[in-house]
PDB file of N, CA and C in Angstrom:
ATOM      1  N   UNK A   1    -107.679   0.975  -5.217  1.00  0.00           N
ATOM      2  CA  UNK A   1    -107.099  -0.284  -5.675  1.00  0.00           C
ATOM      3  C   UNK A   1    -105.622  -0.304  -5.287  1.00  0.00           C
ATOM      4  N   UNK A   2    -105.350  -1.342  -4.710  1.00  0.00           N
ATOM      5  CA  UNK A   2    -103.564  -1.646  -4.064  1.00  0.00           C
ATOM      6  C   UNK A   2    -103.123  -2.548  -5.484  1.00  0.00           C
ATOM      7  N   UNK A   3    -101.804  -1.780  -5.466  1.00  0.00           N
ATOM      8  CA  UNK A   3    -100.997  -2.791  -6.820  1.00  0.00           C
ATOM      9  C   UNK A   3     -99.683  -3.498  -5.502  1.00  0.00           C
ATOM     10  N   UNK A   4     -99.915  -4.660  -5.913  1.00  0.00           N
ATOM     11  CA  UNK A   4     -98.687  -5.435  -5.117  1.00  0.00           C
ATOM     12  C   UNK A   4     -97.444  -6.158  -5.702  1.00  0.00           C
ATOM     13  N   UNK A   5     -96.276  -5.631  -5.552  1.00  0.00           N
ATOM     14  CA  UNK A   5     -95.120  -5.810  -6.503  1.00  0.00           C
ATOM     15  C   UNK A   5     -94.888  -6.985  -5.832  1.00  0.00           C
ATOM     16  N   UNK A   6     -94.218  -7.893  -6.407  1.00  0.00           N
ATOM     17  CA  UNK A   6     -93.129  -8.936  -5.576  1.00  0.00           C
ATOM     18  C   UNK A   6     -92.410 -10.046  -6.585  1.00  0.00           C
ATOM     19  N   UNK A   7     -91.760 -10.812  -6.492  1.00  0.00           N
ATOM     20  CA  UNK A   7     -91.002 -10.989  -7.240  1.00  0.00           C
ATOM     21  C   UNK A   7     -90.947 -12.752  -6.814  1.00  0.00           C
ATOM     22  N   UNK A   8     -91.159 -13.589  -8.235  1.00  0.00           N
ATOM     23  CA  UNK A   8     -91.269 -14.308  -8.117  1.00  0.00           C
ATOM     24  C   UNK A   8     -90.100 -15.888  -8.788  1.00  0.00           C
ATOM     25  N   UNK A   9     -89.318 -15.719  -7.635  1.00  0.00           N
ATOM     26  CA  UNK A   9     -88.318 -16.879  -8.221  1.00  0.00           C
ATOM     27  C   UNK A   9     -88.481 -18.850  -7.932  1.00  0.00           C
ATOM     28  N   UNK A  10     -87.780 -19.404  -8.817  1.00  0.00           N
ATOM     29  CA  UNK A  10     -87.903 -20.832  -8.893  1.00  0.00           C
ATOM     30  C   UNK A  10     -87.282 -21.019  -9.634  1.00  0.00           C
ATOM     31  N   UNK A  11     -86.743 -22.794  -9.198  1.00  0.00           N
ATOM     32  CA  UNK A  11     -85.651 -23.243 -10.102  1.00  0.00           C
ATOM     33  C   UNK A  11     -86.801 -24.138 -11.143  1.00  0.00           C
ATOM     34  N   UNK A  12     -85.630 -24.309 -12.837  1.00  0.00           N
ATOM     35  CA  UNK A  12     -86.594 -25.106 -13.857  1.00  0.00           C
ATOM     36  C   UNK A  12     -85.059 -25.714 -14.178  1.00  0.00           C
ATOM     37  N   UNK A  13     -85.257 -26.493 -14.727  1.00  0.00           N
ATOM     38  CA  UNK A  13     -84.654 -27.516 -15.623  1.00  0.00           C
ATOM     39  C   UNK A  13     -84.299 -27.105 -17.066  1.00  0.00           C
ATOM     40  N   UNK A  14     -85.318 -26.702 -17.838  1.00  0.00           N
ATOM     41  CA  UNK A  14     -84.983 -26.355 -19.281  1.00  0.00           C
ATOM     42  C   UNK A  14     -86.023 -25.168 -19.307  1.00  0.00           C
ATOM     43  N   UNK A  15     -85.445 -24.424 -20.349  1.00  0.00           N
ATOM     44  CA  UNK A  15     -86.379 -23.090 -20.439  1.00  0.00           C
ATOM     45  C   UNK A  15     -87.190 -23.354 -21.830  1.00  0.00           C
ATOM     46  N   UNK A  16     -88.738 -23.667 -21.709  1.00  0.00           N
ATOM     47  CA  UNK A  16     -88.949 -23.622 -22.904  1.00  0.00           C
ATOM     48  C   UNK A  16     -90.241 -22.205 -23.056  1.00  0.00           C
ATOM     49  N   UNK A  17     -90.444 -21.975 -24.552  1.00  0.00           N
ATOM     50  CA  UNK A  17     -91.477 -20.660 -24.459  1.00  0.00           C
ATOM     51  C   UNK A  17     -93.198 -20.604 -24.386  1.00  0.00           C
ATOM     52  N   UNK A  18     -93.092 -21.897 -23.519  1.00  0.00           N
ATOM     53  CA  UNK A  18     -94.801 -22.109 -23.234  1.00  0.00           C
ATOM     54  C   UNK A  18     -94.690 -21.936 -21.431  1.00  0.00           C
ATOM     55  N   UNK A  19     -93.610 -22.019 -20.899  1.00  0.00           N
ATOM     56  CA  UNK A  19     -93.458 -22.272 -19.305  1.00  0.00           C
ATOM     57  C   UNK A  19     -94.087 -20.125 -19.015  1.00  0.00           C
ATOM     58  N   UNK A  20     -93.847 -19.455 -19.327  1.00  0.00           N
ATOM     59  CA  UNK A  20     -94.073 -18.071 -19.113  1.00  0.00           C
ATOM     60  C   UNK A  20     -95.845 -17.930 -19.109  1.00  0.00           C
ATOM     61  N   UNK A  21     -96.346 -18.214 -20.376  1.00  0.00           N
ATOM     62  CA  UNK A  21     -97.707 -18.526 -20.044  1.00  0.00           C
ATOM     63  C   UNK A  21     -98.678 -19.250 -19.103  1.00  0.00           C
ATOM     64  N   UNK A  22     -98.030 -20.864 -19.254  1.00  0.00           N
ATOM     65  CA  UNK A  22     -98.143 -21.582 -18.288  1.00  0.00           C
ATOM     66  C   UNK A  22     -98.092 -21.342 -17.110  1.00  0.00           C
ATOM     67  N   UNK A  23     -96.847 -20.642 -16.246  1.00  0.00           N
ATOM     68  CA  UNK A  23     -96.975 -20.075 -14.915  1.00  0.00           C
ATOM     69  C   UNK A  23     -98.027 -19.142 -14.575  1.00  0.00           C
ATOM     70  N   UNK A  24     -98.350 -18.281 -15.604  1.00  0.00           N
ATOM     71  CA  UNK A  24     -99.172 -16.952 -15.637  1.00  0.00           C
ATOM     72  C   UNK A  24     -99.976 -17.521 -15.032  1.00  0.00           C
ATOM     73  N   UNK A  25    -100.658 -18.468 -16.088  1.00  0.00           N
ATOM     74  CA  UNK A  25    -101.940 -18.616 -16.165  1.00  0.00           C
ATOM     75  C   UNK A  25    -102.304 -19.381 -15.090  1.00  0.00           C
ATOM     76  N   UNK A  26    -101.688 -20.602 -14.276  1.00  0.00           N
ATOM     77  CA  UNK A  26    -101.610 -21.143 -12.940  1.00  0.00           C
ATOM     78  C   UNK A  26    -101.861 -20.150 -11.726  1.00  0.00           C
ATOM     79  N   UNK A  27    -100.985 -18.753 -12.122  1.00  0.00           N
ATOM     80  CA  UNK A  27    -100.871 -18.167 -10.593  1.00  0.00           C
ATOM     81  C   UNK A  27    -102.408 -17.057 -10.953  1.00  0.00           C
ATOM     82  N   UNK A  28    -102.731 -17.103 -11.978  1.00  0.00           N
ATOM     83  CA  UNK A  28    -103.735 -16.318 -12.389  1.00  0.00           C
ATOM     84  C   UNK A  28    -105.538 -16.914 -11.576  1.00  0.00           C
ATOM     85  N   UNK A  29    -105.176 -18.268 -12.278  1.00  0.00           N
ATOM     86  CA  UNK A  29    -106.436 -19.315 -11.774  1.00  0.00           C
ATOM     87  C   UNK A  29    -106.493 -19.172  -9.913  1.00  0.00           C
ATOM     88  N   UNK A  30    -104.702 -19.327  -9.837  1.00  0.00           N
ATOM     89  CA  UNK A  30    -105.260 -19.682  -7.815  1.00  0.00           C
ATOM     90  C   UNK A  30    -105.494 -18.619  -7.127  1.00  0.00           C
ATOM     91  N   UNK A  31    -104.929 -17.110  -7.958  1.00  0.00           N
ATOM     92  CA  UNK A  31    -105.622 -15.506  -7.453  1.00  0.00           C
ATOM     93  C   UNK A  31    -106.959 -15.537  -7.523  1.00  0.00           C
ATOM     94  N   UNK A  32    -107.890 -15.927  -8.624  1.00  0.00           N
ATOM     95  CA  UNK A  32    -109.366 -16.057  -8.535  1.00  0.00           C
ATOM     96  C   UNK A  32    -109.926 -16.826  -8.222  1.00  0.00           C
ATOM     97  N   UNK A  33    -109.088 -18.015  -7.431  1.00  0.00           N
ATOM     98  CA  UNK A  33    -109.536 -18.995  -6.778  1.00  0.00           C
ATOM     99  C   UNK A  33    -109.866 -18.258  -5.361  1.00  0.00           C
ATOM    100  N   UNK A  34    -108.434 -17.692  -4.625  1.00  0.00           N
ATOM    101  CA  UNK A  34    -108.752 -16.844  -3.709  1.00  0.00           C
ATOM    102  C   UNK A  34    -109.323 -15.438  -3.026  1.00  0.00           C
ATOM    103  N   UNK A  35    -110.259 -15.072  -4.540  1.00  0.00           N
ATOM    104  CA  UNK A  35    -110.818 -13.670  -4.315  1.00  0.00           C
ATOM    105  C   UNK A  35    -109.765 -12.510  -4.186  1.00  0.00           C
ATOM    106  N   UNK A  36    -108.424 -13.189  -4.695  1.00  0.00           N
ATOM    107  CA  UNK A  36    -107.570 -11.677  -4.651  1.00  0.00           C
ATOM    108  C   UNK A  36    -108.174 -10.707  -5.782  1.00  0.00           C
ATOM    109  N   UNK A  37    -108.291 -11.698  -7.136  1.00  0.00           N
ATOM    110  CA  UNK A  37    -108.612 -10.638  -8.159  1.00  0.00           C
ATOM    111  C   UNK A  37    -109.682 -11.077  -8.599  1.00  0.00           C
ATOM    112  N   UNK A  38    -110.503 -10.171  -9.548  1.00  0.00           N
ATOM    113  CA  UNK A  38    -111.732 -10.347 -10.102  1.00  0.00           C
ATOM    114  C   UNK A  38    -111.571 -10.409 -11.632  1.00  0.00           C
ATOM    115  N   UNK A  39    -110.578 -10.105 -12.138  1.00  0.00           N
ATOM    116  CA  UNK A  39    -110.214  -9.879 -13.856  1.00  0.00           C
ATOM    117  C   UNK A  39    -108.799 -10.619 -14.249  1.00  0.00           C
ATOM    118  N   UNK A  40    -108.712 -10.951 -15.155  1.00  0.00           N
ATOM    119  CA  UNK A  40    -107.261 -11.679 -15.802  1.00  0.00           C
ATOM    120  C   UNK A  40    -106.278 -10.012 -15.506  1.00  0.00           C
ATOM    121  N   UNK A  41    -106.712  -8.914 -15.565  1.00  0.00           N
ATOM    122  CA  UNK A  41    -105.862  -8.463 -16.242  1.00  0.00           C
ATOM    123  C   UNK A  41    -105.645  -7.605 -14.708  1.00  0.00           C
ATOM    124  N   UNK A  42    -105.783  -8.059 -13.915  1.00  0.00           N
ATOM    125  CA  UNK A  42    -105.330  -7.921 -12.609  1.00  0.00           C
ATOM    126  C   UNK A  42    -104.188  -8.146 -12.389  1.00  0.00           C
ATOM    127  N   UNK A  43    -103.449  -9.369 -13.129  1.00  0.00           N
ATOM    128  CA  UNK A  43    -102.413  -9.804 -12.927  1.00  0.00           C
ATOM    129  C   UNK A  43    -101.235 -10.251 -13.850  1.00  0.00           C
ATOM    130  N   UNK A  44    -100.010  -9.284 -13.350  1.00  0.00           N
ATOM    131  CA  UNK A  44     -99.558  -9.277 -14.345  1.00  0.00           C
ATOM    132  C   UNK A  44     -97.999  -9.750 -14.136  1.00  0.00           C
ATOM    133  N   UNK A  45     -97.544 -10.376 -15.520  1.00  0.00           N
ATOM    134  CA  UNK A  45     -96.214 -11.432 -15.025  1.00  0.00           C
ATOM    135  C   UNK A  45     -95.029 -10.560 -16.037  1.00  0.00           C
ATOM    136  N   UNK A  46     -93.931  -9.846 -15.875  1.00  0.00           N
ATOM    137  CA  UNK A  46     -93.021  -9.542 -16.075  1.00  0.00           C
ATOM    138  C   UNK A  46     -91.701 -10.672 -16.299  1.00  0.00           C
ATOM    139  N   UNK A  47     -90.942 -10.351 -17.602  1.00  0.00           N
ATOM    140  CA  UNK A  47     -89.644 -11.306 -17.371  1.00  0.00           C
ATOM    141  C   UNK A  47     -88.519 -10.823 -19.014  1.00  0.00           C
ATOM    142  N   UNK A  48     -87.540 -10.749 -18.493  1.00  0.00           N
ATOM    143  CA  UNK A  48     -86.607 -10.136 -19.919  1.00  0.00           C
ATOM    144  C   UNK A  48     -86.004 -11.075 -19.750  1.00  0.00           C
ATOM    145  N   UNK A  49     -86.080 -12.923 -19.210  1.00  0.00           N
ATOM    146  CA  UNK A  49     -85.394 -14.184 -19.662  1.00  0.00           C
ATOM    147  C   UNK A  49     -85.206 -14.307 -21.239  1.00  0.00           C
ATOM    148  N   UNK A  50     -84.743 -14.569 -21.989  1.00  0.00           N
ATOM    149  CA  UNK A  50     -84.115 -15.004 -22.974  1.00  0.00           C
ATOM    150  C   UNK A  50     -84.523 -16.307 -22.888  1.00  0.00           C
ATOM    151  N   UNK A  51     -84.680 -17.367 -24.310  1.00  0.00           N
ATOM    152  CA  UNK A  51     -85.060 -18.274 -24.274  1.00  0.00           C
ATOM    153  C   UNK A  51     -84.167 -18.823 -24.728  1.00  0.00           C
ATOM    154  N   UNK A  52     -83.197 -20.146 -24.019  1.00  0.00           N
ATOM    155  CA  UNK A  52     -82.078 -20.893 -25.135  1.00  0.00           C
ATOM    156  C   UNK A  52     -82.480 -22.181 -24.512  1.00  0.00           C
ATOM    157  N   UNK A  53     -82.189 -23.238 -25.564  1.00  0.00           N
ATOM    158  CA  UNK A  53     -82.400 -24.594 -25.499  1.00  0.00           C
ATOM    159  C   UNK A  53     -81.483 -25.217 -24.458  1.00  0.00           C
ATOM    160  N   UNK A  54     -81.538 -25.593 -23.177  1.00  0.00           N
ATOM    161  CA  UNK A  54     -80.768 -25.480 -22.184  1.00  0.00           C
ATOM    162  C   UNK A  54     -80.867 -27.189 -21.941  1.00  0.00           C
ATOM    163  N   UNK A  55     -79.963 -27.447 -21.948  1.00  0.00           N
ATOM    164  CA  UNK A  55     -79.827 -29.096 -21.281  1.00  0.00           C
ATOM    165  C   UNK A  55     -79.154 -29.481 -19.894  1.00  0.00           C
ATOM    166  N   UNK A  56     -79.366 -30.252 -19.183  1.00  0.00           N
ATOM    167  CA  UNK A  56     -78.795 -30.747 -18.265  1.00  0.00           C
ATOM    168  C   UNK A  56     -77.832 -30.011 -16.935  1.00  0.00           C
ATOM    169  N   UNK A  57     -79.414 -28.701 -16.872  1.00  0.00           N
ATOM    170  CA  UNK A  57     -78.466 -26.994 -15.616  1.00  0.00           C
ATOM    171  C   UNK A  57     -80.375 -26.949 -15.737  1.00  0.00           C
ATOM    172  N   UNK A  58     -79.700 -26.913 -14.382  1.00  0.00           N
ATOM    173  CA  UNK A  58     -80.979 -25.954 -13.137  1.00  0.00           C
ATOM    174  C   UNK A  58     -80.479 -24.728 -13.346  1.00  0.00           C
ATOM    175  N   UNK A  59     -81.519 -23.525 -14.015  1.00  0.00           N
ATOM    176  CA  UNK A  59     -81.805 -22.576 -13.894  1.00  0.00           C
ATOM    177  C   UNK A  59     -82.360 -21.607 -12.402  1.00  0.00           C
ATOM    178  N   UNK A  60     -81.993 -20.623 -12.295  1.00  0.00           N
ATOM    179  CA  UNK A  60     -83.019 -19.955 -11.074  1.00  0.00           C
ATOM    180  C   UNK A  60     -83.242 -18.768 -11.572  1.00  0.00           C
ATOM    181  N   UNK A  61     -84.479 -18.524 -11.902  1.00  0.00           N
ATOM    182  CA  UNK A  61     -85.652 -17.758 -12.339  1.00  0.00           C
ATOM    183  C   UNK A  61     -85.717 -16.903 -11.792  1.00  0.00           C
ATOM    184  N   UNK A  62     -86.038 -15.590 -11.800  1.00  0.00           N
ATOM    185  CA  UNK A  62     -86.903 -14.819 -10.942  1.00  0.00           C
ATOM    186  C   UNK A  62     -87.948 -13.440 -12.187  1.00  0.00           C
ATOM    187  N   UNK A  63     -88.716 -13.838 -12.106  1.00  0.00           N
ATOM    188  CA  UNK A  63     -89.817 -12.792 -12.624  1.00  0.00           C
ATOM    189  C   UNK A  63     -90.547 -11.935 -11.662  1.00  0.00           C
ATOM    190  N   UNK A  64     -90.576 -10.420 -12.310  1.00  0.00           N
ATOM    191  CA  UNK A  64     -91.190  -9.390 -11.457  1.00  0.00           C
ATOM    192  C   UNK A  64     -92.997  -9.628 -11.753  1.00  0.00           C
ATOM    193  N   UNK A  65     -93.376  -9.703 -10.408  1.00  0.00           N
ATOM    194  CA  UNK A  65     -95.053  -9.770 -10.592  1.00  0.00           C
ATOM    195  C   UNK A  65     -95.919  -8.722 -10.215  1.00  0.00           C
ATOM    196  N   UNK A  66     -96.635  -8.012 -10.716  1.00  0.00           N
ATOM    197  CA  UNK A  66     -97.724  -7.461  -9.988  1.00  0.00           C
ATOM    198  C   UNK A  66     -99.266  -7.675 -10.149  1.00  0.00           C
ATOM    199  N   UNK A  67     -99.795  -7.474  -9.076  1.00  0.00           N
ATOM    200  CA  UNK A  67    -101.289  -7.683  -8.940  1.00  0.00           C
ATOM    201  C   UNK A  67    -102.006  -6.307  -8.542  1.00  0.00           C
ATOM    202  N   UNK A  68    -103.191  -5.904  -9.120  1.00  0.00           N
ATOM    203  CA  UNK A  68    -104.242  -4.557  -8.427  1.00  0.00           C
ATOM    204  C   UNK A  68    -105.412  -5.487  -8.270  1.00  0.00           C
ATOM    205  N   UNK A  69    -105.436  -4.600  -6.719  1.00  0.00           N
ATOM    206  CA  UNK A  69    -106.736  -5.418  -5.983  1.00  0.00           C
ATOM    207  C   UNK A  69    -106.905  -4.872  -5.161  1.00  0.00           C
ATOM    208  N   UNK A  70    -108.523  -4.789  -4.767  1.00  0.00           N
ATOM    209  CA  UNK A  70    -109.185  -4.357  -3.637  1.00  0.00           C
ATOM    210  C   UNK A  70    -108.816  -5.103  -2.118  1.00  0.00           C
ATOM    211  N   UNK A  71    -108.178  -6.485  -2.698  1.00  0.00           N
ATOM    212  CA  UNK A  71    -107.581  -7.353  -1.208  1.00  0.00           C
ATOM    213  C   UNK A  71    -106.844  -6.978  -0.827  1.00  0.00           C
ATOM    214  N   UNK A  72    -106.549  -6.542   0.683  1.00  0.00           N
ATOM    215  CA  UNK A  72    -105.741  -6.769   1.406  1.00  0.00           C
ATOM    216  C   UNK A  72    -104.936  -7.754   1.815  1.00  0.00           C
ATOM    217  N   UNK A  73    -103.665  -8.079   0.772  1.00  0.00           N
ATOM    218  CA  UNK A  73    -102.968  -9.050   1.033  1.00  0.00           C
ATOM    219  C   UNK A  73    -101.560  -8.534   1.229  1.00  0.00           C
ATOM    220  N   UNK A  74    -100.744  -9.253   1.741  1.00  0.00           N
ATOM    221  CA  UNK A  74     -99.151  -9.252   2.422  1.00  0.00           C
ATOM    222  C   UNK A  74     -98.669  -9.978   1.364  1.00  0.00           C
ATOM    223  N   UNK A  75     -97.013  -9.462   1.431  1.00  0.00           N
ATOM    224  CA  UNK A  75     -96.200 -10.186   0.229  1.00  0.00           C
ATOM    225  C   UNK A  75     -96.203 -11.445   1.219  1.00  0.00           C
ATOM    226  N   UNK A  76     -95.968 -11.611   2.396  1.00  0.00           N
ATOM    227  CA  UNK A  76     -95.444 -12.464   3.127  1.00  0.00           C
ATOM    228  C   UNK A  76     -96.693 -13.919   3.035  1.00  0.00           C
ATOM    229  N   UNK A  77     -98.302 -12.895   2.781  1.00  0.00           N
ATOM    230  CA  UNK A  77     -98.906 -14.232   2.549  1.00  0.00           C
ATOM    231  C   UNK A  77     -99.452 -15.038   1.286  1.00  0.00           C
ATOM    232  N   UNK A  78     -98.542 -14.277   0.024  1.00  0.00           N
ATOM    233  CA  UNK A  78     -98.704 -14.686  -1.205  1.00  0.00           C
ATOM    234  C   UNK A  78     -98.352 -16.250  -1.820  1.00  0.00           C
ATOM    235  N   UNK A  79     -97.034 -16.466  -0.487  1.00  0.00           N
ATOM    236  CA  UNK A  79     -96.458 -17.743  -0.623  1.00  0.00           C
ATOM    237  C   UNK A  79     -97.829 -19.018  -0.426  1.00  0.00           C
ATOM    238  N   UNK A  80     -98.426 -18.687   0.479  1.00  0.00           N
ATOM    239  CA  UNK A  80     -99.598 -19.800   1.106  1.00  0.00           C
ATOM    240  C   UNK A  80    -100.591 -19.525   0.069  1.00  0.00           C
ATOM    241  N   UNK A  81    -101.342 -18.436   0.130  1.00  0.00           N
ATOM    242  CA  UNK A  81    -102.494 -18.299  -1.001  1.00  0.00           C
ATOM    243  C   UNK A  81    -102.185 -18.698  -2.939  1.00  0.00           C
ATOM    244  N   UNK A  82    -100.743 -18.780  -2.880  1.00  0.00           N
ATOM    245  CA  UNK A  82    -100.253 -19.275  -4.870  1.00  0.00           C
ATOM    246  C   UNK A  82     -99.672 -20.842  -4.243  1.00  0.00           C
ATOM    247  N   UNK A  83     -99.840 -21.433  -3.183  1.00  0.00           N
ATOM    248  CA  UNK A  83     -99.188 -22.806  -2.759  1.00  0.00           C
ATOM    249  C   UNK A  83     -99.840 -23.773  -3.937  1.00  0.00           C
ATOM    250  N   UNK A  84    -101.280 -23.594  -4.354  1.00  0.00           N
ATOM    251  CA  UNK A  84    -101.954 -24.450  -5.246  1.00  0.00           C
ATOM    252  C   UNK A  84    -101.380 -24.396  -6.468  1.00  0.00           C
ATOM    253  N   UNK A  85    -101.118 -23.478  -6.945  1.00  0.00           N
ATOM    254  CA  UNK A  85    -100.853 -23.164  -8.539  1.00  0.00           C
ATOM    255  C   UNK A  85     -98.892 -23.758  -8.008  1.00  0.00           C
ATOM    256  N   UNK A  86     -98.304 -23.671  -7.825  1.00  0.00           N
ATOM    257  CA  UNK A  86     -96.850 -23.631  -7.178  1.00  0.00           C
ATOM    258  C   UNK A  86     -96.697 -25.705  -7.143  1.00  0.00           C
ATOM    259  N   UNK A  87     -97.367 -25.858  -6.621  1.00  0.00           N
ATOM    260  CA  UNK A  87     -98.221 -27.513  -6.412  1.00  0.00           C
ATOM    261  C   UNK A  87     -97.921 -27.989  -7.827  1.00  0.00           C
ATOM    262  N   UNK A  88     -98.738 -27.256  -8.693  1.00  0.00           N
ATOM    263  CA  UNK A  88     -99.327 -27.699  -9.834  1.00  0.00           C
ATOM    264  C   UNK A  88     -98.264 -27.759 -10.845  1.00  0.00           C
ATOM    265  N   UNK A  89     -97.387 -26.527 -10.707  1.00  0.00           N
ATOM    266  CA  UNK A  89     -96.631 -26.465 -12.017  1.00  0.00           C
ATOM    267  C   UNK A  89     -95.511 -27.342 -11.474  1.00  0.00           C
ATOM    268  N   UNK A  90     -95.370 -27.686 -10.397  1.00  0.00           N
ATOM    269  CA  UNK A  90     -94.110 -28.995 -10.229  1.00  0.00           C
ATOM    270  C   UNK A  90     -94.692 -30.181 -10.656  1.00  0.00           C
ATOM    271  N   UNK A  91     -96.269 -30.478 -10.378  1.00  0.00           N
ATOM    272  CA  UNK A  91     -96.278 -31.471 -11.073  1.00  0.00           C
ATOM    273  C   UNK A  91     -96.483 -31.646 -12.350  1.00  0.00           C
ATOM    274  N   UNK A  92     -96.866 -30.770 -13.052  1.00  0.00           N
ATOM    275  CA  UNK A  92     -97.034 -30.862 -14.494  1.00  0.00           C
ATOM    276  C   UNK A  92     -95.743 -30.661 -15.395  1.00  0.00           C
ATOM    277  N   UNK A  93     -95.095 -29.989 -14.667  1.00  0.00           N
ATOM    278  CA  UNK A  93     -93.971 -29.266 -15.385  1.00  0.00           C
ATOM    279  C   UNK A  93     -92.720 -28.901 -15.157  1.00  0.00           C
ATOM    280  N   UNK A  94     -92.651 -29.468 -13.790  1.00  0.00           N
ATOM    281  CA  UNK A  94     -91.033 -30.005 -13.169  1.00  0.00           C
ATOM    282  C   UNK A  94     -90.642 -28.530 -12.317  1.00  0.00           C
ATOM    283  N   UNK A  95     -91.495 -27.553 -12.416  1.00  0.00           N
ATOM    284  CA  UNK A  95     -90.777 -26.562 -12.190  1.00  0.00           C
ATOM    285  C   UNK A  95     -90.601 -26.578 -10.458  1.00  0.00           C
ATOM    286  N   UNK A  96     -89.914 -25.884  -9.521  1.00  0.00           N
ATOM    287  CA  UNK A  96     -90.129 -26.568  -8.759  1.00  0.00           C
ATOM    288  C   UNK A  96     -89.126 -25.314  -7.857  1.00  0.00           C
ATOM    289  N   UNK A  97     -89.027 -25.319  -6.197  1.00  0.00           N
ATOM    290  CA  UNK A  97     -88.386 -24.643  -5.239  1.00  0.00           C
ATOM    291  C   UNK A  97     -89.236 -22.929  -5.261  1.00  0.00           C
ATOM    292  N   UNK A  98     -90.452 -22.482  -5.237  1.00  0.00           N
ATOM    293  CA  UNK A  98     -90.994 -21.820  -5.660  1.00  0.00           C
ATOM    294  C   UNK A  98     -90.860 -20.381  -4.477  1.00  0.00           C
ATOM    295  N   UNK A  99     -90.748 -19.261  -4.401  1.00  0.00           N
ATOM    296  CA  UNK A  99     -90.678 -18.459  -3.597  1.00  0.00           C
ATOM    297  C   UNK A  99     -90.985 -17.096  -3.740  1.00  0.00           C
ATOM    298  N   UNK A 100     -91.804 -16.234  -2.949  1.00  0.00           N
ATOM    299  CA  UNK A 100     -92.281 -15.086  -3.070  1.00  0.00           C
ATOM    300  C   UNK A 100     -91.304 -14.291  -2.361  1.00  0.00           C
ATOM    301  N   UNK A 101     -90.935 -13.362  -3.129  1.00  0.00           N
ATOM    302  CA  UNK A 101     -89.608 -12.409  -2.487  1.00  0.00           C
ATOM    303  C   UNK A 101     -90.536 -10.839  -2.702  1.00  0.00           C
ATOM    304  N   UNK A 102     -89.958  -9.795  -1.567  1.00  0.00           N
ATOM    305  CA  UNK A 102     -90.386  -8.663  -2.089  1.00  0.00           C
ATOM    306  C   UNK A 102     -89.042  -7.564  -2.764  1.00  0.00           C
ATOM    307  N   UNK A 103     -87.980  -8.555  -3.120  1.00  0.00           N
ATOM    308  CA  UNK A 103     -86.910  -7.952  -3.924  1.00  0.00           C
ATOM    309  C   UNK A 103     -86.027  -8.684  -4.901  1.00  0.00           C
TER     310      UNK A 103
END
């Protein structure tokens, strides 16, 4: 089993404490959409953000991610295969400028 680190930043608008789940669970759905993983607990979302009631400031995010999986995947092609879930949470949830870094 390959564990794949990478690090996942984007700008938000306001920080509230449902957006951490919410992302999870988006990038969770489009991994088993794409046969990366077979279990929830494949994938896992890291973040020591602090939560404050933030008004009127773009934030830039970055949470540490990892995934274990039998796929052979590239950090480089994580950006295209999470494009759906990435899609989704801008439109539902404003979040938005989304990017797979491996640091």
């Amino acid at each position: 089993m390959n564990i794949i680190e990478f690090y996942l930043a984007f700008k938000l608008k306001e920080v509230e404490e449902y957006h951490l789940p919410t992302i999870a669970n988006e990038l969770r759905t489009c991994l088993f959409d794409q046969k990366v993983i077979e279990s929830g607990s494949q994938f896992k979302i890291y973040t020591d953000v602090e939560v404050y009631p933030l008004k009127k400031r773009v934030l830039n995010v970055q949470f540490l991610c990892k995934i274990k999986t039998d796929a052979v995947v590239e950090i480089e092609s994580l950006q295209k295969i999470l494009q759906p879930a990435f899609k989704n949470l801008k439109d539902k949830k404003g979040l938005d400028e989304f990017k797979v870094k491996s640091n």
